[in-house]
PDB file of N, CA and C in Angstrom:
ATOM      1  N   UNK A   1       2.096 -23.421  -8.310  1.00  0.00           N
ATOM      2  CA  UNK A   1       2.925 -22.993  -9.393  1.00  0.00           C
ATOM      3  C   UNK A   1       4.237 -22.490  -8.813  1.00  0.00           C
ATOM      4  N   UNK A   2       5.251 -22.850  -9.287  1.00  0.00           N
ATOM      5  CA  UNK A   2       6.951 -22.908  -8.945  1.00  0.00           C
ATOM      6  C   UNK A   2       7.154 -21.437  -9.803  1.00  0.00           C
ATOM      7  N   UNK A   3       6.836 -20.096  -9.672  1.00  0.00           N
ATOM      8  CA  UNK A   3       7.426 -19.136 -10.191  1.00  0.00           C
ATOM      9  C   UNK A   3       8.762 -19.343 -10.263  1.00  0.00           C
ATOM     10  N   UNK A   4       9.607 -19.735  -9.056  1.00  0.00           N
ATOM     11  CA  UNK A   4      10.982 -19.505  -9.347  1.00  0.00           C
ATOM     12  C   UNK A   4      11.857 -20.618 -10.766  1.00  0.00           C
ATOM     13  N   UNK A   5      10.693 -21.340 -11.313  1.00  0.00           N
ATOM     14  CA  UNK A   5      11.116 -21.953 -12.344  1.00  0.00           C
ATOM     15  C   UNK A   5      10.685 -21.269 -13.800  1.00  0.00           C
ATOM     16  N   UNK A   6      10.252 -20.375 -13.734  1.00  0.00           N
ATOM     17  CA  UNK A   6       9.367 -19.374 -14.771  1.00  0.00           C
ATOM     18  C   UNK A   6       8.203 -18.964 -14.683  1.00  0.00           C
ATOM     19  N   UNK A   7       7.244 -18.371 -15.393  1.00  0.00           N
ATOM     20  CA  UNK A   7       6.145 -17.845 -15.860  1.00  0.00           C
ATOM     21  C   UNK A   7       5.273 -18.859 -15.410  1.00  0.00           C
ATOM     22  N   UNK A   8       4.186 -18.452 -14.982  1.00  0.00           N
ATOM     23  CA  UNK A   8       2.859 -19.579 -15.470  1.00  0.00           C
ATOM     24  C   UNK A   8       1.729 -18.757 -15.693  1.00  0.00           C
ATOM     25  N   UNK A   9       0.863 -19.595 -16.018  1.00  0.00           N
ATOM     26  CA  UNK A   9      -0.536 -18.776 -16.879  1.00  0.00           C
ATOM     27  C   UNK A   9      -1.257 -19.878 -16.920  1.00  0.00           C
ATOM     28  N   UNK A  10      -2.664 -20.023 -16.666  1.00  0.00           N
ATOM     29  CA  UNK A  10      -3.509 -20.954 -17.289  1.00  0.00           C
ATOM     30  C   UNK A  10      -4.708 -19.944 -18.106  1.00  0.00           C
ATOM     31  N   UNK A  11      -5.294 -21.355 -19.035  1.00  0.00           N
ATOM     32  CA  UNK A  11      -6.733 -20.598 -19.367  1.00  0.00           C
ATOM     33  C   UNK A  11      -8.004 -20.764 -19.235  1.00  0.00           C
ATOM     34  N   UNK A  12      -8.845 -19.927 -19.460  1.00  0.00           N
ATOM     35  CA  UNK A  12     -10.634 -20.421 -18.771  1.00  0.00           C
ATOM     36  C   UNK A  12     -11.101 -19.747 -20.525  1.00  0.00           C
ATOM     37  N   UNK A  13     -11.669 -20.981 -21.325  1.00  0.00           N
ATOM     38  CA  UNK A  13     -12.278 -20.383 -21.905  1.00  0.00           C
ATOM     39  C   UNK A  13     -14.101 -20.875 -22.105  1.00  0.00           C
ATOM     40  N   UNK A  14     -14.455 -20.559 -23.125  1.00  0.00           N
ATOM     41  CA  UNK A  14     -16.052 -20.853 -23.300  1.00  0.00           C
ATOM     42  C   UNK A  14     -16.830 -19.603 -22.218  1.00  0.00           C
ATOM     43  N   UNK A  15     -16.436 -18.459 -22.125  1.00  0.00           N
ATOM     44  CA  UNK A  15     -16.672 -17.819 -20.987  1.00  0.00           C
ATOM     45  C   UNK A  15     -17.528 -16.622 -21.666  1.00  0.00           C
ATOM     46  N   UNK A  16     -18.912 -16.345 -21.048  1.00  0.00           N
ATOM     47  CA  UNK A  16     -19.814 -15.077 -21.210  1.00  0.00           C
ATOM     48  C   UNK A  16     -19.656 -13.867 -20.204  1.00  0.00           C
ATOM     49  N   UNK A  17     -18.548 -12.809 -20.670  1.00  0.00           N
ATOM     50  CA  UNK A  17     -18.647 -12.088 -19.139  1.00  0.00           C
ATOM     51  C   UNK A  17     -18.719 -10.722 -19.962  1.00  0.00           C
ATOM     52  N   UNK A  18     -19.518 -10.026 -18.971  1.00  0.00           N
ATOM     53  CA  UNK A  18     -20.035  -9.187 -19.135  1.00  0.00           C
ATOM     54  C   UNK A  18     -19.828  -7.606 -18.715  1.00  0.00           C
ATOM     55  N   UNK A  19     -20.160  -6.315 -19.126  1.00  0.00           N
ATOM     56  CA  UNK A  19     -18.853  -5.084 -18.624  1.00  0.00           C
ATOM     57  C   UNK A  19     -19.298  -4.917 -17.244  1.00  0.00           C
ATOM     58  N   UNK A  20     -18.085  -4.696 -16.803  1.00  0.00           N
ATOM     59  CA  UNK A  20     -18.258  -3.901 -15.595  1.00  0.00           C
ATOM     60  C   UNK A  20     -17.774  -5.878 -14.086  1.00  0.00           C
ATOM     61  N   UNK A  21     -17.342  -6.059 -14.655  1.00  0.00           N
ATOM     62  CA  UNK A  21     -16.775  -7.975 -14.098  1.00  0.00           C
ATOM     63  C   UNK A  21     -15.890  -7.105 -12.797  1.00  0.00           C
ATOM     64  N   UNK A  22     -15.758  -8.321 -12.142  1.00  0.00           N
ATOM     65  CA  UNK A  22     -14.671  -8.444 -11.253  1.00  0.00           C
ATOM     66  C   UNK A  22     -14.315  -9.884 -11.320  1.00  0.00           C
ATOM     67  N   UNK A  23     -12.869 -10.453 -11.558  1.00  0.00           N
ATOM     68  CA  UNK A  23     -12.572 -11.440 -11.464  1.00  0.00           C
ATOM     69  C   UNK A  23     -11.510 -11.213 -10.309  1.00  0.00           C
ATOM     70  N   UNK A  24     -11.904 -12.612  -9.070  1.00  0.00           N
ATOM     71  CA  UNK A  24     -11.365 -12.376  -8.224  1.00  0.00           C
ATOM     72  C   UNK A  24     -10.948 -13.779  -7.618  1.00  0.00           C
ATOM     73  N   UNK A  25     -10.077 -13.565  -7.052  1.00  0.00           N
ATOM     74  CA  UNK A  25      -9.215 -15.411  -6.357  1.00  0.00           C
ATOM     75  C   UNK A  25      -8.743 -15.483  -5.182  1.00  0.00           C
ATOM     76  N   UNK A  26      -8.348 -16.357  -4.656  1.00  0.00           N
ATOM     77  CA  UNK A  26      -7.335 -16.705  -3.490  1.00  0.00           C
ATOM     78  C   UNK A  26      -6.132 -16.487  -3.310  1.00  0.00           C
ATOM     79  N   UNK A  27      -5.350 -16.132  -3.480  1.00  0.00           N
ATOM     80  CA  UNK A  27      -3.823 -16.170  -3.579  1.00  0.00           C
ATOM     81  C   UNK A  27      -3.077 -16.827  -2.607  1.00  0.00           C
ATOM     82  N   UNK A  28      -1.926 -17.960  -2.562  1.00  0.00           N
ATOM     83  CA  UNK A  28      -1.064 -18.014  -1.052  1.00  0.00           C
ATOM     84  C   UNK A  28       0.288 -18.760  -1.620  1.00  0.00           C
ATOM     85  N   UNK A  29       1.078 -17.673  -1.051  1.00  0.00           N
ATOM     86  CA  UNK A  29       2.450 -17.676  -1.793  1.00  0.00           C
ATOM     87  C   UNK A  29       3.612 -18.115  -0.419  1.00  0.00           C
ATOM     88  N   UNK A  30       4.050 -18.776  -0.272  1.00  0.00           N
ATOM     89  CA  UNK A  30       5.015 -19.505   0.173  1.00  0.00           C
ATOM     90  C   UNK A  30       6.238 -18.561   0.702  1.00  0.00           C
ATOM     91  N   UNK A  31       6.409 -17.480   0.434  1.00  0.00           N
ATOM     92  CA  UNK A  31       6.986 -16.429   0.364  1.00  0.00           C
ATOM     93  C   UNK A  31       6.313 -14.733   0.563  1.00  0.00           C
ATOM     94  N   UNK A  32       7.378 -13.785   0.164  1.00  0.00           N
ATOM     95  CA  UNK A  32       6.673 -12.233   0.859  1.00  0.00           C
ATOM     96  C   UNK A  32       7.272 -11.534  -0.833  1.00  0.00           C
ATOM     97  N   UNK A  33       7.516 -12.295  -1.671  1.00  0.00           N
ATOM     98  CA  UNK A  33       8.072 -11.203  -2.674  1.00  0.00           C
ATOM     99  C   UNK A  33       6.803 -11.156  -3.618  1.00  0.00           C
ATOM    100  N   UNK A  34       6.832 -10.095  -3.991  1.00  0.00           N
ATOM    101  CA  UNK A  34       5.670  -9.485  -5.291  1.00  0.00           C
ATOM    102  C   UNK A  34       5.423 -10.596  -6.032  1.00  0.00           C
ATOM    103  N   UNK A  35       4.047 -10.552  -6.142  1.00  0.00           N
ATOM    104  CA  UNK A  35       3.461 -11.781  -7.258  1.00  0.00           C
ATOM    105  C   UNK A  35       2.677 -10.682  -8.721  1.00  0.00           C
ATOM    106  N   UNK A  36       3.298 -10.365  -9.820  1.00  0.00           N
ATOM    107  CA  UNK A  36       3.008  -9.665 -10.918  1.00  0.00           C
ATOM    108  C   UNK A  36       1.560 -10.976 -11.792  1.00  0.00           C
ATOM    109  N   UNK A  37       0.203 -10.360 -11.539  1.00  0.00           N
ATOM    110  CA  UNK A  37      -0.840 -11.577 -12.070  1.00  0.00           C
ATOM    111  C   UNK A  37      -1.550 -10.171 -13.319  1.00  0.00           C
ATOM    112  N   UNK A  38      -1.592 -11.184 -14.233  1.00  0.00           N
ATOM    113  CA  UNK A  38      -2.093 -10.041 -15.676  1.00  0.00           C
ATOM    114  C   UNK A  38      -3.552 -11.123 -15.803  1.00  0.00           C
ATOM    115  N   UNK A  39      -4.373 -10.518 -15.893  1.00  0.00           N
ATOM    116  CA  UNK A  39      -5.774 -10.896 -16.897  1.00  0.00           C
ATOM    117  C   UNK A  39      -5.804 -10.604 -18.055  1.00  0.00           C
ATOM    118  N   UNK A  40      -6.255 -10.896 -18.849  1.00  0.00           N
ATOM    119  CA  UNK A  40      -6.282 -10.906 -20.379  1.00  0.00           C
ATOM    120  C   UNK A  40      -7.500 -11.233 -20.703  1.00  0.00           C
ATOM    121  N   UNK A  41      -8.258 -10.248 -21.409  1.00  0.00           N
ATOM    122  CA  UNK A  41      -9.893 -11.174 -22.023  1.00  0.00           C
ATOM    123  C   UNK A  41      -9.750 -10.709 -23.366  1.00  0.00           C
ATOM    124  N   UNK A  42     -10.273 -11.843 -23.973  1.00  0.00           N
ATOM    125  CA  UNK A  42     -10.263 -11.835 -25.245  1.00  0.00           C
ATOM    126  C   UNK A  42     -11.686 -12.660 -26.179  1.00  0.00           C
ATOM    127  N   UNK A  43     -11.844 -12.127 -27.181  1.00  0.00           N
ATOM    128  CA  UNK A  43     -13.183 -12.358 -28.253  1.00  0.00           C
ATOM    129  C   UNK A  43     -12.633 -12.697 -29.179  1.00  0.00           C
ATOM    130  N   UNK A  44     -12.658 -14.414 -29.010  1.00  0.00           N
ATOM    131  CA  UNK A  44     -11.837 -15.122 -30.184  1.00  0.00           C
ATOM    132  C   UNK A  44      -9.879 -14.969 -29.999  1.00  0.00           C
ATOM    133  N   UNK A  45      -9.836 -14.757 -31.163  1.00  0.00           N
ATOM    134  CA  UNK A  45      -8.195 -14.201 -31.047  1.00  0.00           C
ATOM    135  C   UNK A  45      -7.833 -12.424 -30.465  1.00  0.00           C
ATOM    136  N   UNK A  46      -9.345 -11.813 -30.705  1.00  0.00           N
ATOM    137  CA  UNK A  46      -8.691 -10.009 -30.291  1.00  0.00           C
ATOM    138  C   UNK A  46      -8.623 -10.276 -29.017  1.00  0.00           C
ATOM    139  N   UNK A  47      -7.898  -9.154 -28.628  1.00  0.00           N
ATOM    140  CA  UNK A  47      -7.769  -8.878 -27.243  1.00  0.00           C
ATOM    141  C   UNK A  47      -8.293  -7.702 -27.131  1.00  0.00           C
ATOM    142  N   UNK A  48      -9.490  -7.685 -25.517  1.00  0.00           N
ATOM    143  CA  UNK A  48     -10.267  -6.747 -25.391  1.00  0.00           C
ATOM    144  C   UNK A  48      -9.672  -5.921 -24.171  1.00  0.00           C
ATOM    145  N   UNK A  49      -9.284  -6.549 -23.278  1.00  0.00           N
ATOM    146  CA  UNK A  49      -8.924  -5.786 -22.035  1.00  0.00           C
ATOM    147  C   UNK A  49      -6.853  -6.880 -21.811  1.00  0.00           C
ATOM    148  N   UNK A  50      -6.752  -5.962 -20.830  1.00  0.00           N
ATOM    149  CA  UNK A  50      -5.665  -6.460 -20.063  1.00  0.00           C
ATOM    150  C   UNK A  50      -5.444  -5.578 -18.961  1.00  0.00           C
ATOM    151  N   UNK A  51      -4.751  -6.421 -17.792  1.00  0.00           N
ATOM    152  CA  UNK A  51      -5.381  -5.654 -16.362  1.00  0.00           C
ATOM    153  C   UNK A  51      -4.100  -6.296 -15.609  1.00  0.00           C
ATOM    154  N   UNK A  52      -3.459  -5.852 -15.262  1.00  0.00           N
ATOM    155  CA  UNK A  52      -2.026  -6.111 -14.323  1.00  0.00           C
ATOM    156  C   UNK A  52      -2.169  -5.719 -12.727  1.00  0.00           C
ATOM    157  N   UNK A  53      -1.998  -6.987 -12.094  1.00  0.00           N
ATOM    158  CA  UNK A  53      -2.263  -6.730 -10.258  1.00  0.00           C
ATOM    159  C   UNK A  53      -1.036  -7.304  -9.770  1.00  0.00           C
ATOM    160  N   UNK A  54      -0.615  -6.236  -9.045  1.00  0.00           N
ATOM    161  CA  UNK A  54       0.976  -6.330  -8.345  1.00  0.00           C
ATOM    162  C   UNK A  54       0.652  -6.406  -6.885  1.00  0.00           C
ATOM    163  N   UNK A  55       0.342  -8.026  -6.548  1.00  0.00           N
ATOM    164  CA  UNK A  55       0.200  -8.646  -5.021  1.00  0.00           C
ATOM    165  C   UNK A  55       1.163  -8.507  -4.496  1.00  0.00           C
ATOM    166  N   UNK A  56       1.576  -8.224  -3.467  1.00  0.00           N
ATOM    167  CA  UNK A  56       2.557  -8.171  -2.449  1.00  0.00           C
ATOM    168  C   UNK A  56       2.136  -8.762  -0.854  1.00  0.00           C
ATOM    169  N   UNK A  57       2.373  -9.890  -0.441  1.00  0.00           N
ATOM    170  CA  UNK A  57       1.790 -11.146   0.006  1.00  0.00           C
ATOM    171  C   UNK A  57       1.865 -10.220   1.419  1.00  0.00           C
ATOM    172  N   UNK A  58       1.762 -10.242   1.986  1.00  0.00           N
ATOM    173  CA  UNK A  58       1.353  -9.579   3.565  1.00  0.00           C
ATOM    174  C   UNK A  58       2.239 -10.774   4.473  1.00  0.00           C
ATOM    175  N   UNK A  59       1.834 -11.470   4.360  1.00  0.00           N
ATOM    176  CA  UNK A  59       2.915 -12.617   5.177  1.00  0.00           C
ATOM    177  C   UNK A  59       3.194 -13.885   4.292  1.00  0.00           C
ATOM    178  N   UNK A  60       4.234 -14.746   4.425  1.00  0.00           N
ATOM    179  CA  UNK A  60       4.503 -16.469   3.630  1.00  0.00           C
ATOM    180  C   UNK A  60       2.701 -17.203   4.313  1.00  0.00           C
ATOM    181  N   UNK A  61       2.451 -18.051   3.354  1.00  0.00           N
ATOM    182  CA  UNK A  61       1.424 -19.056   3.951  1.00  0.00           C
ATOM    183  C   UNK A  61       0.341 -18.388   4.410  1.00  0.00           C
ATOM    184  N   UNK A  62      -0.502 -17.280   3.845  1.00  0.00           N
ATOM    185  CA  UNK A  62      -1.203 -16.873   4.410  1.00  0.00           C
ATOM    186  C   UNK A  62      -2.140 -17.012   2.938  1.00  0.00           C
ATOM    187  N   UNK A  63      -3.962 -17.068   3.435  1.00  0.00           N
ATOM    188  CA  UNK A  63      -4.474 -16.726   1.740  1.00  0.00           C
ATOM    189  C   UNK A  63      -5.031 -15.290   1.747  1.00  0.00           C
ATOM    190  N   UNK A  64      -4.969 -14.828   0.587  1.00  0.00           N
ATOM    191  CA  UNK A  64      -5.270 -13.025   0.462  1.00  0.00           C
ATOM    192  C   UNK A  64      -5.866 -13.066  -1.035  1.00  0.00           C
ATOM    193  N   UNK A  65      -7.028 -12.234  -0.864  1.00  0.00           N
ATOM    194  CA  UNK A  65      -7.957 -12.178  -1.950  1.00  0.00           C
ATOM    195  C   UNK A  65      -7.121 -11.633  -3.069  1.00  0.00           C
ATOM    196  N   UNK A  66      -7.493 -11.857  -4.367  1.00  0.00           N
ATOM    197  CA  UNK A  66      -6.860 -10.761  -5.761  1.00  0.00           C
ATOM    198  C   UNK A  66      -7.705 -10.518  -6.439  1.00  0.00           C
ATOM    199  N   UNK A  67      -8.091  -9.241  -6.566  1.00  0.00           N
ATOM    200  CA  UNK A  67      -9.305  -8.808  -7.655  1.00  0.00           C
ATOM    201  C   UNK A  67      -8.898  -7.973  -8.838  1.00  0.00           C
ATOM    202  N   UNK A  68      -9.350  -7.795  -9.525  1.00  0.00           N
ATOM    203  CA  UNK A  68      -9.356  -6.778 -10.383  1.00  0.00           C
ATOM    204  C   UNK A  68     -10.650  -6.861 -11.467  1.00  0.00           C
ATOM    205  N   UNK A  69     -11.210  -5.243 -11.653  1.00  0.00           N
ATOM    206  CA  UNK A  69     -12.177  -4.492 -12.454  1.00  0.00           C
ATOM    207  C   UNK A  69     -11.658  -4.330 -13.481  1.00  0.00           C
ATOM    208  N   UNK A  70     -12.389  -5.296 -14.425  1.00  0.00           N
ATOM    209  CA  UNK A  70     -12.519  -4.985 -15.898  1.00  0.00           C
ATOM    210  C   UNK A  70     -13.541  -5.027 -16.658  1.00  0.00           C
ATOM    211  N   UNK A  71     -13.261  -4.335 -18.121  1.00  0.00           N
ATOM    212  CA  UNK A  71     -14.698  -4.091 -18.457  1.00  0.00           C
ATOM    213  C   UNK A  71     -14.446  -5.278 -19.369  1.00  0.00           C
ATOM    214  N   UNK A  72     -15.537  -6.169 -18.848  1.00  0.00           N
ATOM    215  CA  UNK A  72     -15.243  -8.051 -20.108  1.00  0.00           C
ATOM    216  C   UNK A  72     -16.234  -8.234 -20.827  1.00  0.00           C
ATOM    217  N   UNK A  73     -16.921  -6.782 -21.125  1.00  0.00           N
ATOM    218  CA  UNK A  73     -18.061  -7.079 -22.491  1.00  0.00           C
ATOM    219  C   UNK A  73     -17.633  -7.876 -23.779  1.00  0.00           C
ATOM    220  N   UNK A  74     -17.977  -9.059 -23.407  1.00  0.00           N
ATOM    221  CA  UNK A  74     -17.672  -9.830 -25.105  1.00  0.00           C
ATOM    222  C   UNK A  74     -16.939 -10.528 -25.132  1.00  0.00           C
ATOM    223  N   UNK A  75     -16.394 -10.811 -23.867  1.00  0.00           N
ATOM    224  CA  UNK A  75     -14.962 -11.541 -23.725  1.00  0.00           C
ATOM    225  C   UNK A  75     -15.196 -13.079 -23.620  1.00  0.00           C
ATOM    226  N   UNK A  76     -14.921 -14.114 -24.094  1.00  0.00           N
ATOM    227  CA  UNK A  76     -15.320 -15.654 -24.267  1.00  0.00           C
ATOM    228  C   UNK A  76     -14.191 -16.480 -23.620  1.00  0.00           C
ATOM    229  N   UNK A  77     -12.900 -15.779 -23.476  1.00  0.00           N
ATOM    230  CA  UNK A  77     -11.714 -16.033 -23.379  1.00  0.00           C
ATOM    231  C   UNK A  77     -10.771 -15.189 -21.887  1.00  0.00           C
ATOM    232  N   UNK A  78     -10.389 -15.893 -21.082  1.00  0.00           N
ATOM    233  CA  UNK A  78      -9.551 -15.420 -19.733  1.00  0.00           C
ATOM    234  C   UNK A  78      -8.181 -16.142 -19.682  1.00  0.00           C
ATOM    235  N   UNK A  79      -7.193 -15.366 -20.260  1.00  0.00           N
ATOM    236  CA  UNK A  79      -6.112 -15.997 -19.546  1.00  0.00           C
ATOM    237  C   UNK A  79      -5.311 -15.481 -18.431  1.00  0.00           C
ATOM    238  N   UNK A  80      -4.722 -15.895 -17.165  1.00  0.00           N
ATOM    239  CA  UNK A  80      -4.701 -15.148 -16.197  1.00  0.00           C
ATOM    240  C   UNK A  80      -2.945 -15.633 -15.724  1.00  0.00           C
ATOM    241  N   UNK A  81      -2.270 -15.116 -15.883  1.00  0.00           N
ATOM    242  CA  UNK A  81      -0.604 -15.267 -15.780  1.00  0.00           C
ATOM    243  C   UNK A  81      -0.173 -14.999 -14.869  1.00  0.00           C
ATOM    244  N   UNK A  82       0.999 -15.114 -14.390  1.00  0.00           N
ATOM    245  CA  UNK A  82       1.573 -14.936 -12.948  1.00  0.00           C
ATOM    246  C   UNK A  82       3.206 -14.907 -13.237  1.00  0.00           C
ATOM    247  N   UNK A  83       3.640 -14.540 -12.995  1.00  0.00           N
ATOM    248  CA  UNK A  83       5.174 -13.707 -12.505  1.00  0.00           C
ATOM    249  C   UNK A  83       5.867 -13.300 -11.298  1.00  0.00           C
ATOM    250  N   UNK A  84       6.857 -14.281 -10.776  1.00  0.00           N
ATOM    251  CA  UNK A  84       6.674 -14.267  -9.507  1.00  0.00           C
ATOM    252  C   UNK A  84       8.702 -14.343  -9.018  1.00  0.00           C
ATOM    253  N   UNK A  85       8.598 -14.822  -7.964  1.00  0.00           N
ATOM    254  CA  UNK A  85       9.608 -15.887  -7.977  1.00  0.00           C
ATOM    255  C   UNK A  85       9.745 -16.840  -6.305  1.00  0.00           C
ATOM    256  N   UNK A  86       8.562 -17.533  -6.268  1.00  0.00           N
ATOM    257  CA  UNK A  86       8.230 -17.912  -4.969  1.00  0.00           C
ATOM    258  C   UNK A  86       7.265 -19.074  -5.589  1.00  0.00           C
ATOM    259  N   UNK A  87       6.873 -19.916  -4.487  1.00  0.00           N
ATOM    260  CA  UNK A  87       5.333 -21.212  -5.282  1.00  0.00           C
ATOM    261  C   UNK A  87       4.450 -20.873  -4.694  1.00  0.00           C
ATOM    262  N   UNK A  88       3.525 -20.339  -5.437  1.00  0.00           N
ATOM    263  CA  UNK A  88       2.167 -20.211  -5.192  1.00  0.00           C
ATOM    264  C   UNK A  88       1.107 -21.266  -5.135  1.00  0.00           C
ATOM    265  N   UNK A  89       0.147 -20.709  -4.843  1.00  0.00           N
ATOM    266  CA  UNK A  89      -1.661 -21.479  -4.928  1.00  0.00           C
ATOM    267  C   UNK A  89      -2.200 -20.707  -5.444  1.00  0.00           C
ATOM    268  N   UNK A  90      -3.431 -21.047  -6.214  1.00  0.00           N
ATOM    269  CA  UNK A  90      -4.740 -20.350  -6.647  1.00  0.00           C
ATOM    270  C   UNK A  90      -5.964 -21.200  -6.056  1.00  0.00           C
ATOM    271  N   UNK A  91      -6.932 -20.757  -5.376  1.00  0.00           N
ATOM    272  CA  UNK A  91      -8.338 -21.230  -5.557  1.00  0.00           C
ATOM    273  C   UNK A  91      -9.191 -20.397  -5.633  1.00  0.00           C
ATOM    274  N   UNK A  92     -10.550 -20.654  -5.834  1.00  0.00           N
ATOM    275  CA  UNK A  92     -11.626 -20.357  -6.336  1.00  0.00           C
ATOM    276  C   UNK A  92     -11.825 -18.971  -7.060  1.00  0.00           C
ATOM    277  N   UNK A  93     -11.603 -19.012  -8.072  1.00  0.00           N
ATOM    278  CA  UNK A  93     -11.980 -18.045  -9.313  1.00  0.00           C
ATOM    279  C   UNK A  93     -13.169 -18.040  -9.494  1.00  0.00           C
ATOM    280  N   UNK A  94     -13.749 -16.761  -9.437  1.00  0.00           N
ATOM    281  CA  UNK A  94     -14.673 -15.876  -9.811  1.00  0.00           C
ATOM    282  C   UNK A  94     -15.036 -14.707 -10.496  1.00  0.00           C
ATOM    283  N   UNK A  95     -15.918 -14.726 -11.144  1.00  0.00           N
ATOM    284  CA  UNK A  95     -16.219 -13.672 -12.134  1.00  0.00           C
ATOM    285  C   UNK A  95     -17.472 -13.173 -11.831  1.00  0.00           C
ATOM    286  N   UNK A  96     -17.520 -12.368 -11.434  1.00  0.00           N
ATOM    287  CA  UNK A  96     -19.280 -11.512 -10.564  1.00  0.00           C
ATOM    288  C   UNK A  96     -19.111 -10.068 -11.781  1.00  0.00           C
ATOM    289  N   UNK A  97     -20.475 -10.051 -11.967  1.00  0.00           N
ATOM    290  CA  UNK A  97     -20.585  -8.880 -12.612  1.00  0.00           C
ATOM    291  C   UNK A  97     -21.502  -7.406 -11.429  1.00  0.00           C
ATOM    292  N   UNK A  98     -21.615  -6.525 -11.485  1.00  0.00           N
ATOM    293  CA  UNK A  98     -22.015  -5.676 -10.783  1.00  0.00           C
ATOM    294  C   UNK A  98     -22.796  -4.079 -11.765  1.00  0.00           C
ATOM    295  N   UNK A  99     -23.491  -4.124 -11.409  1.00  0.00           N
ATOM    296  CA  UNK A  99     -24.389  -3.029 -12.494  1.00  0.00           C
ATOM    297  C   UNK A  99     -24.354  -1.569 -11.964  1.00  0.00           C
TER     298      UNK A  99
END
């Protein structure tokens, strides 16, 4: 994703997640400037949570985990956005719950 051309966001839906989640990824940004990534879960059209992680890449070309704790009781719906101004990667998204 080309931040320096705007916004991006994709979505994951059909999704059962449950409270107390961690959704967590890969990150590797081409660059060292702040990557602003928001989660969003939502039940149907409400919105249940929203969760803002301000990455700050440690080095260009390197991959570095991104997590964030939310509570996604009920949530069917993940959209996960990015704000940047550098081109990124994402791989492997995960959603682990923990009791």
């Amino acid at each position: 994703m080309d931040l320096a051309q705007g916004d991006a966001a994709f979505t994951m839906k059909d999704l059962h997640m449950e409270d107390n989640s961690i959704i967590s990824m890969w990150l590797l940004s081409e660059g060292t400037a702040p990557v602003k990534v928001t989660f969003k879960g939502y039940s149907g059209d409400k919105l249940l949570f929203s969760k803002d992680v301000n990455h700050v890449p440690r080095a260009a070309n390197i991959w570095e985990m991104v997590e964030a704790k939310v509570n996604g009781q009920g949530a069917d719906k993940l959209v996960i956005s990015f704000s940047g101004s550098d081109v990124i990667w994402i791989d492997d998204i995960d959603i682990s719950t923990f009791k």
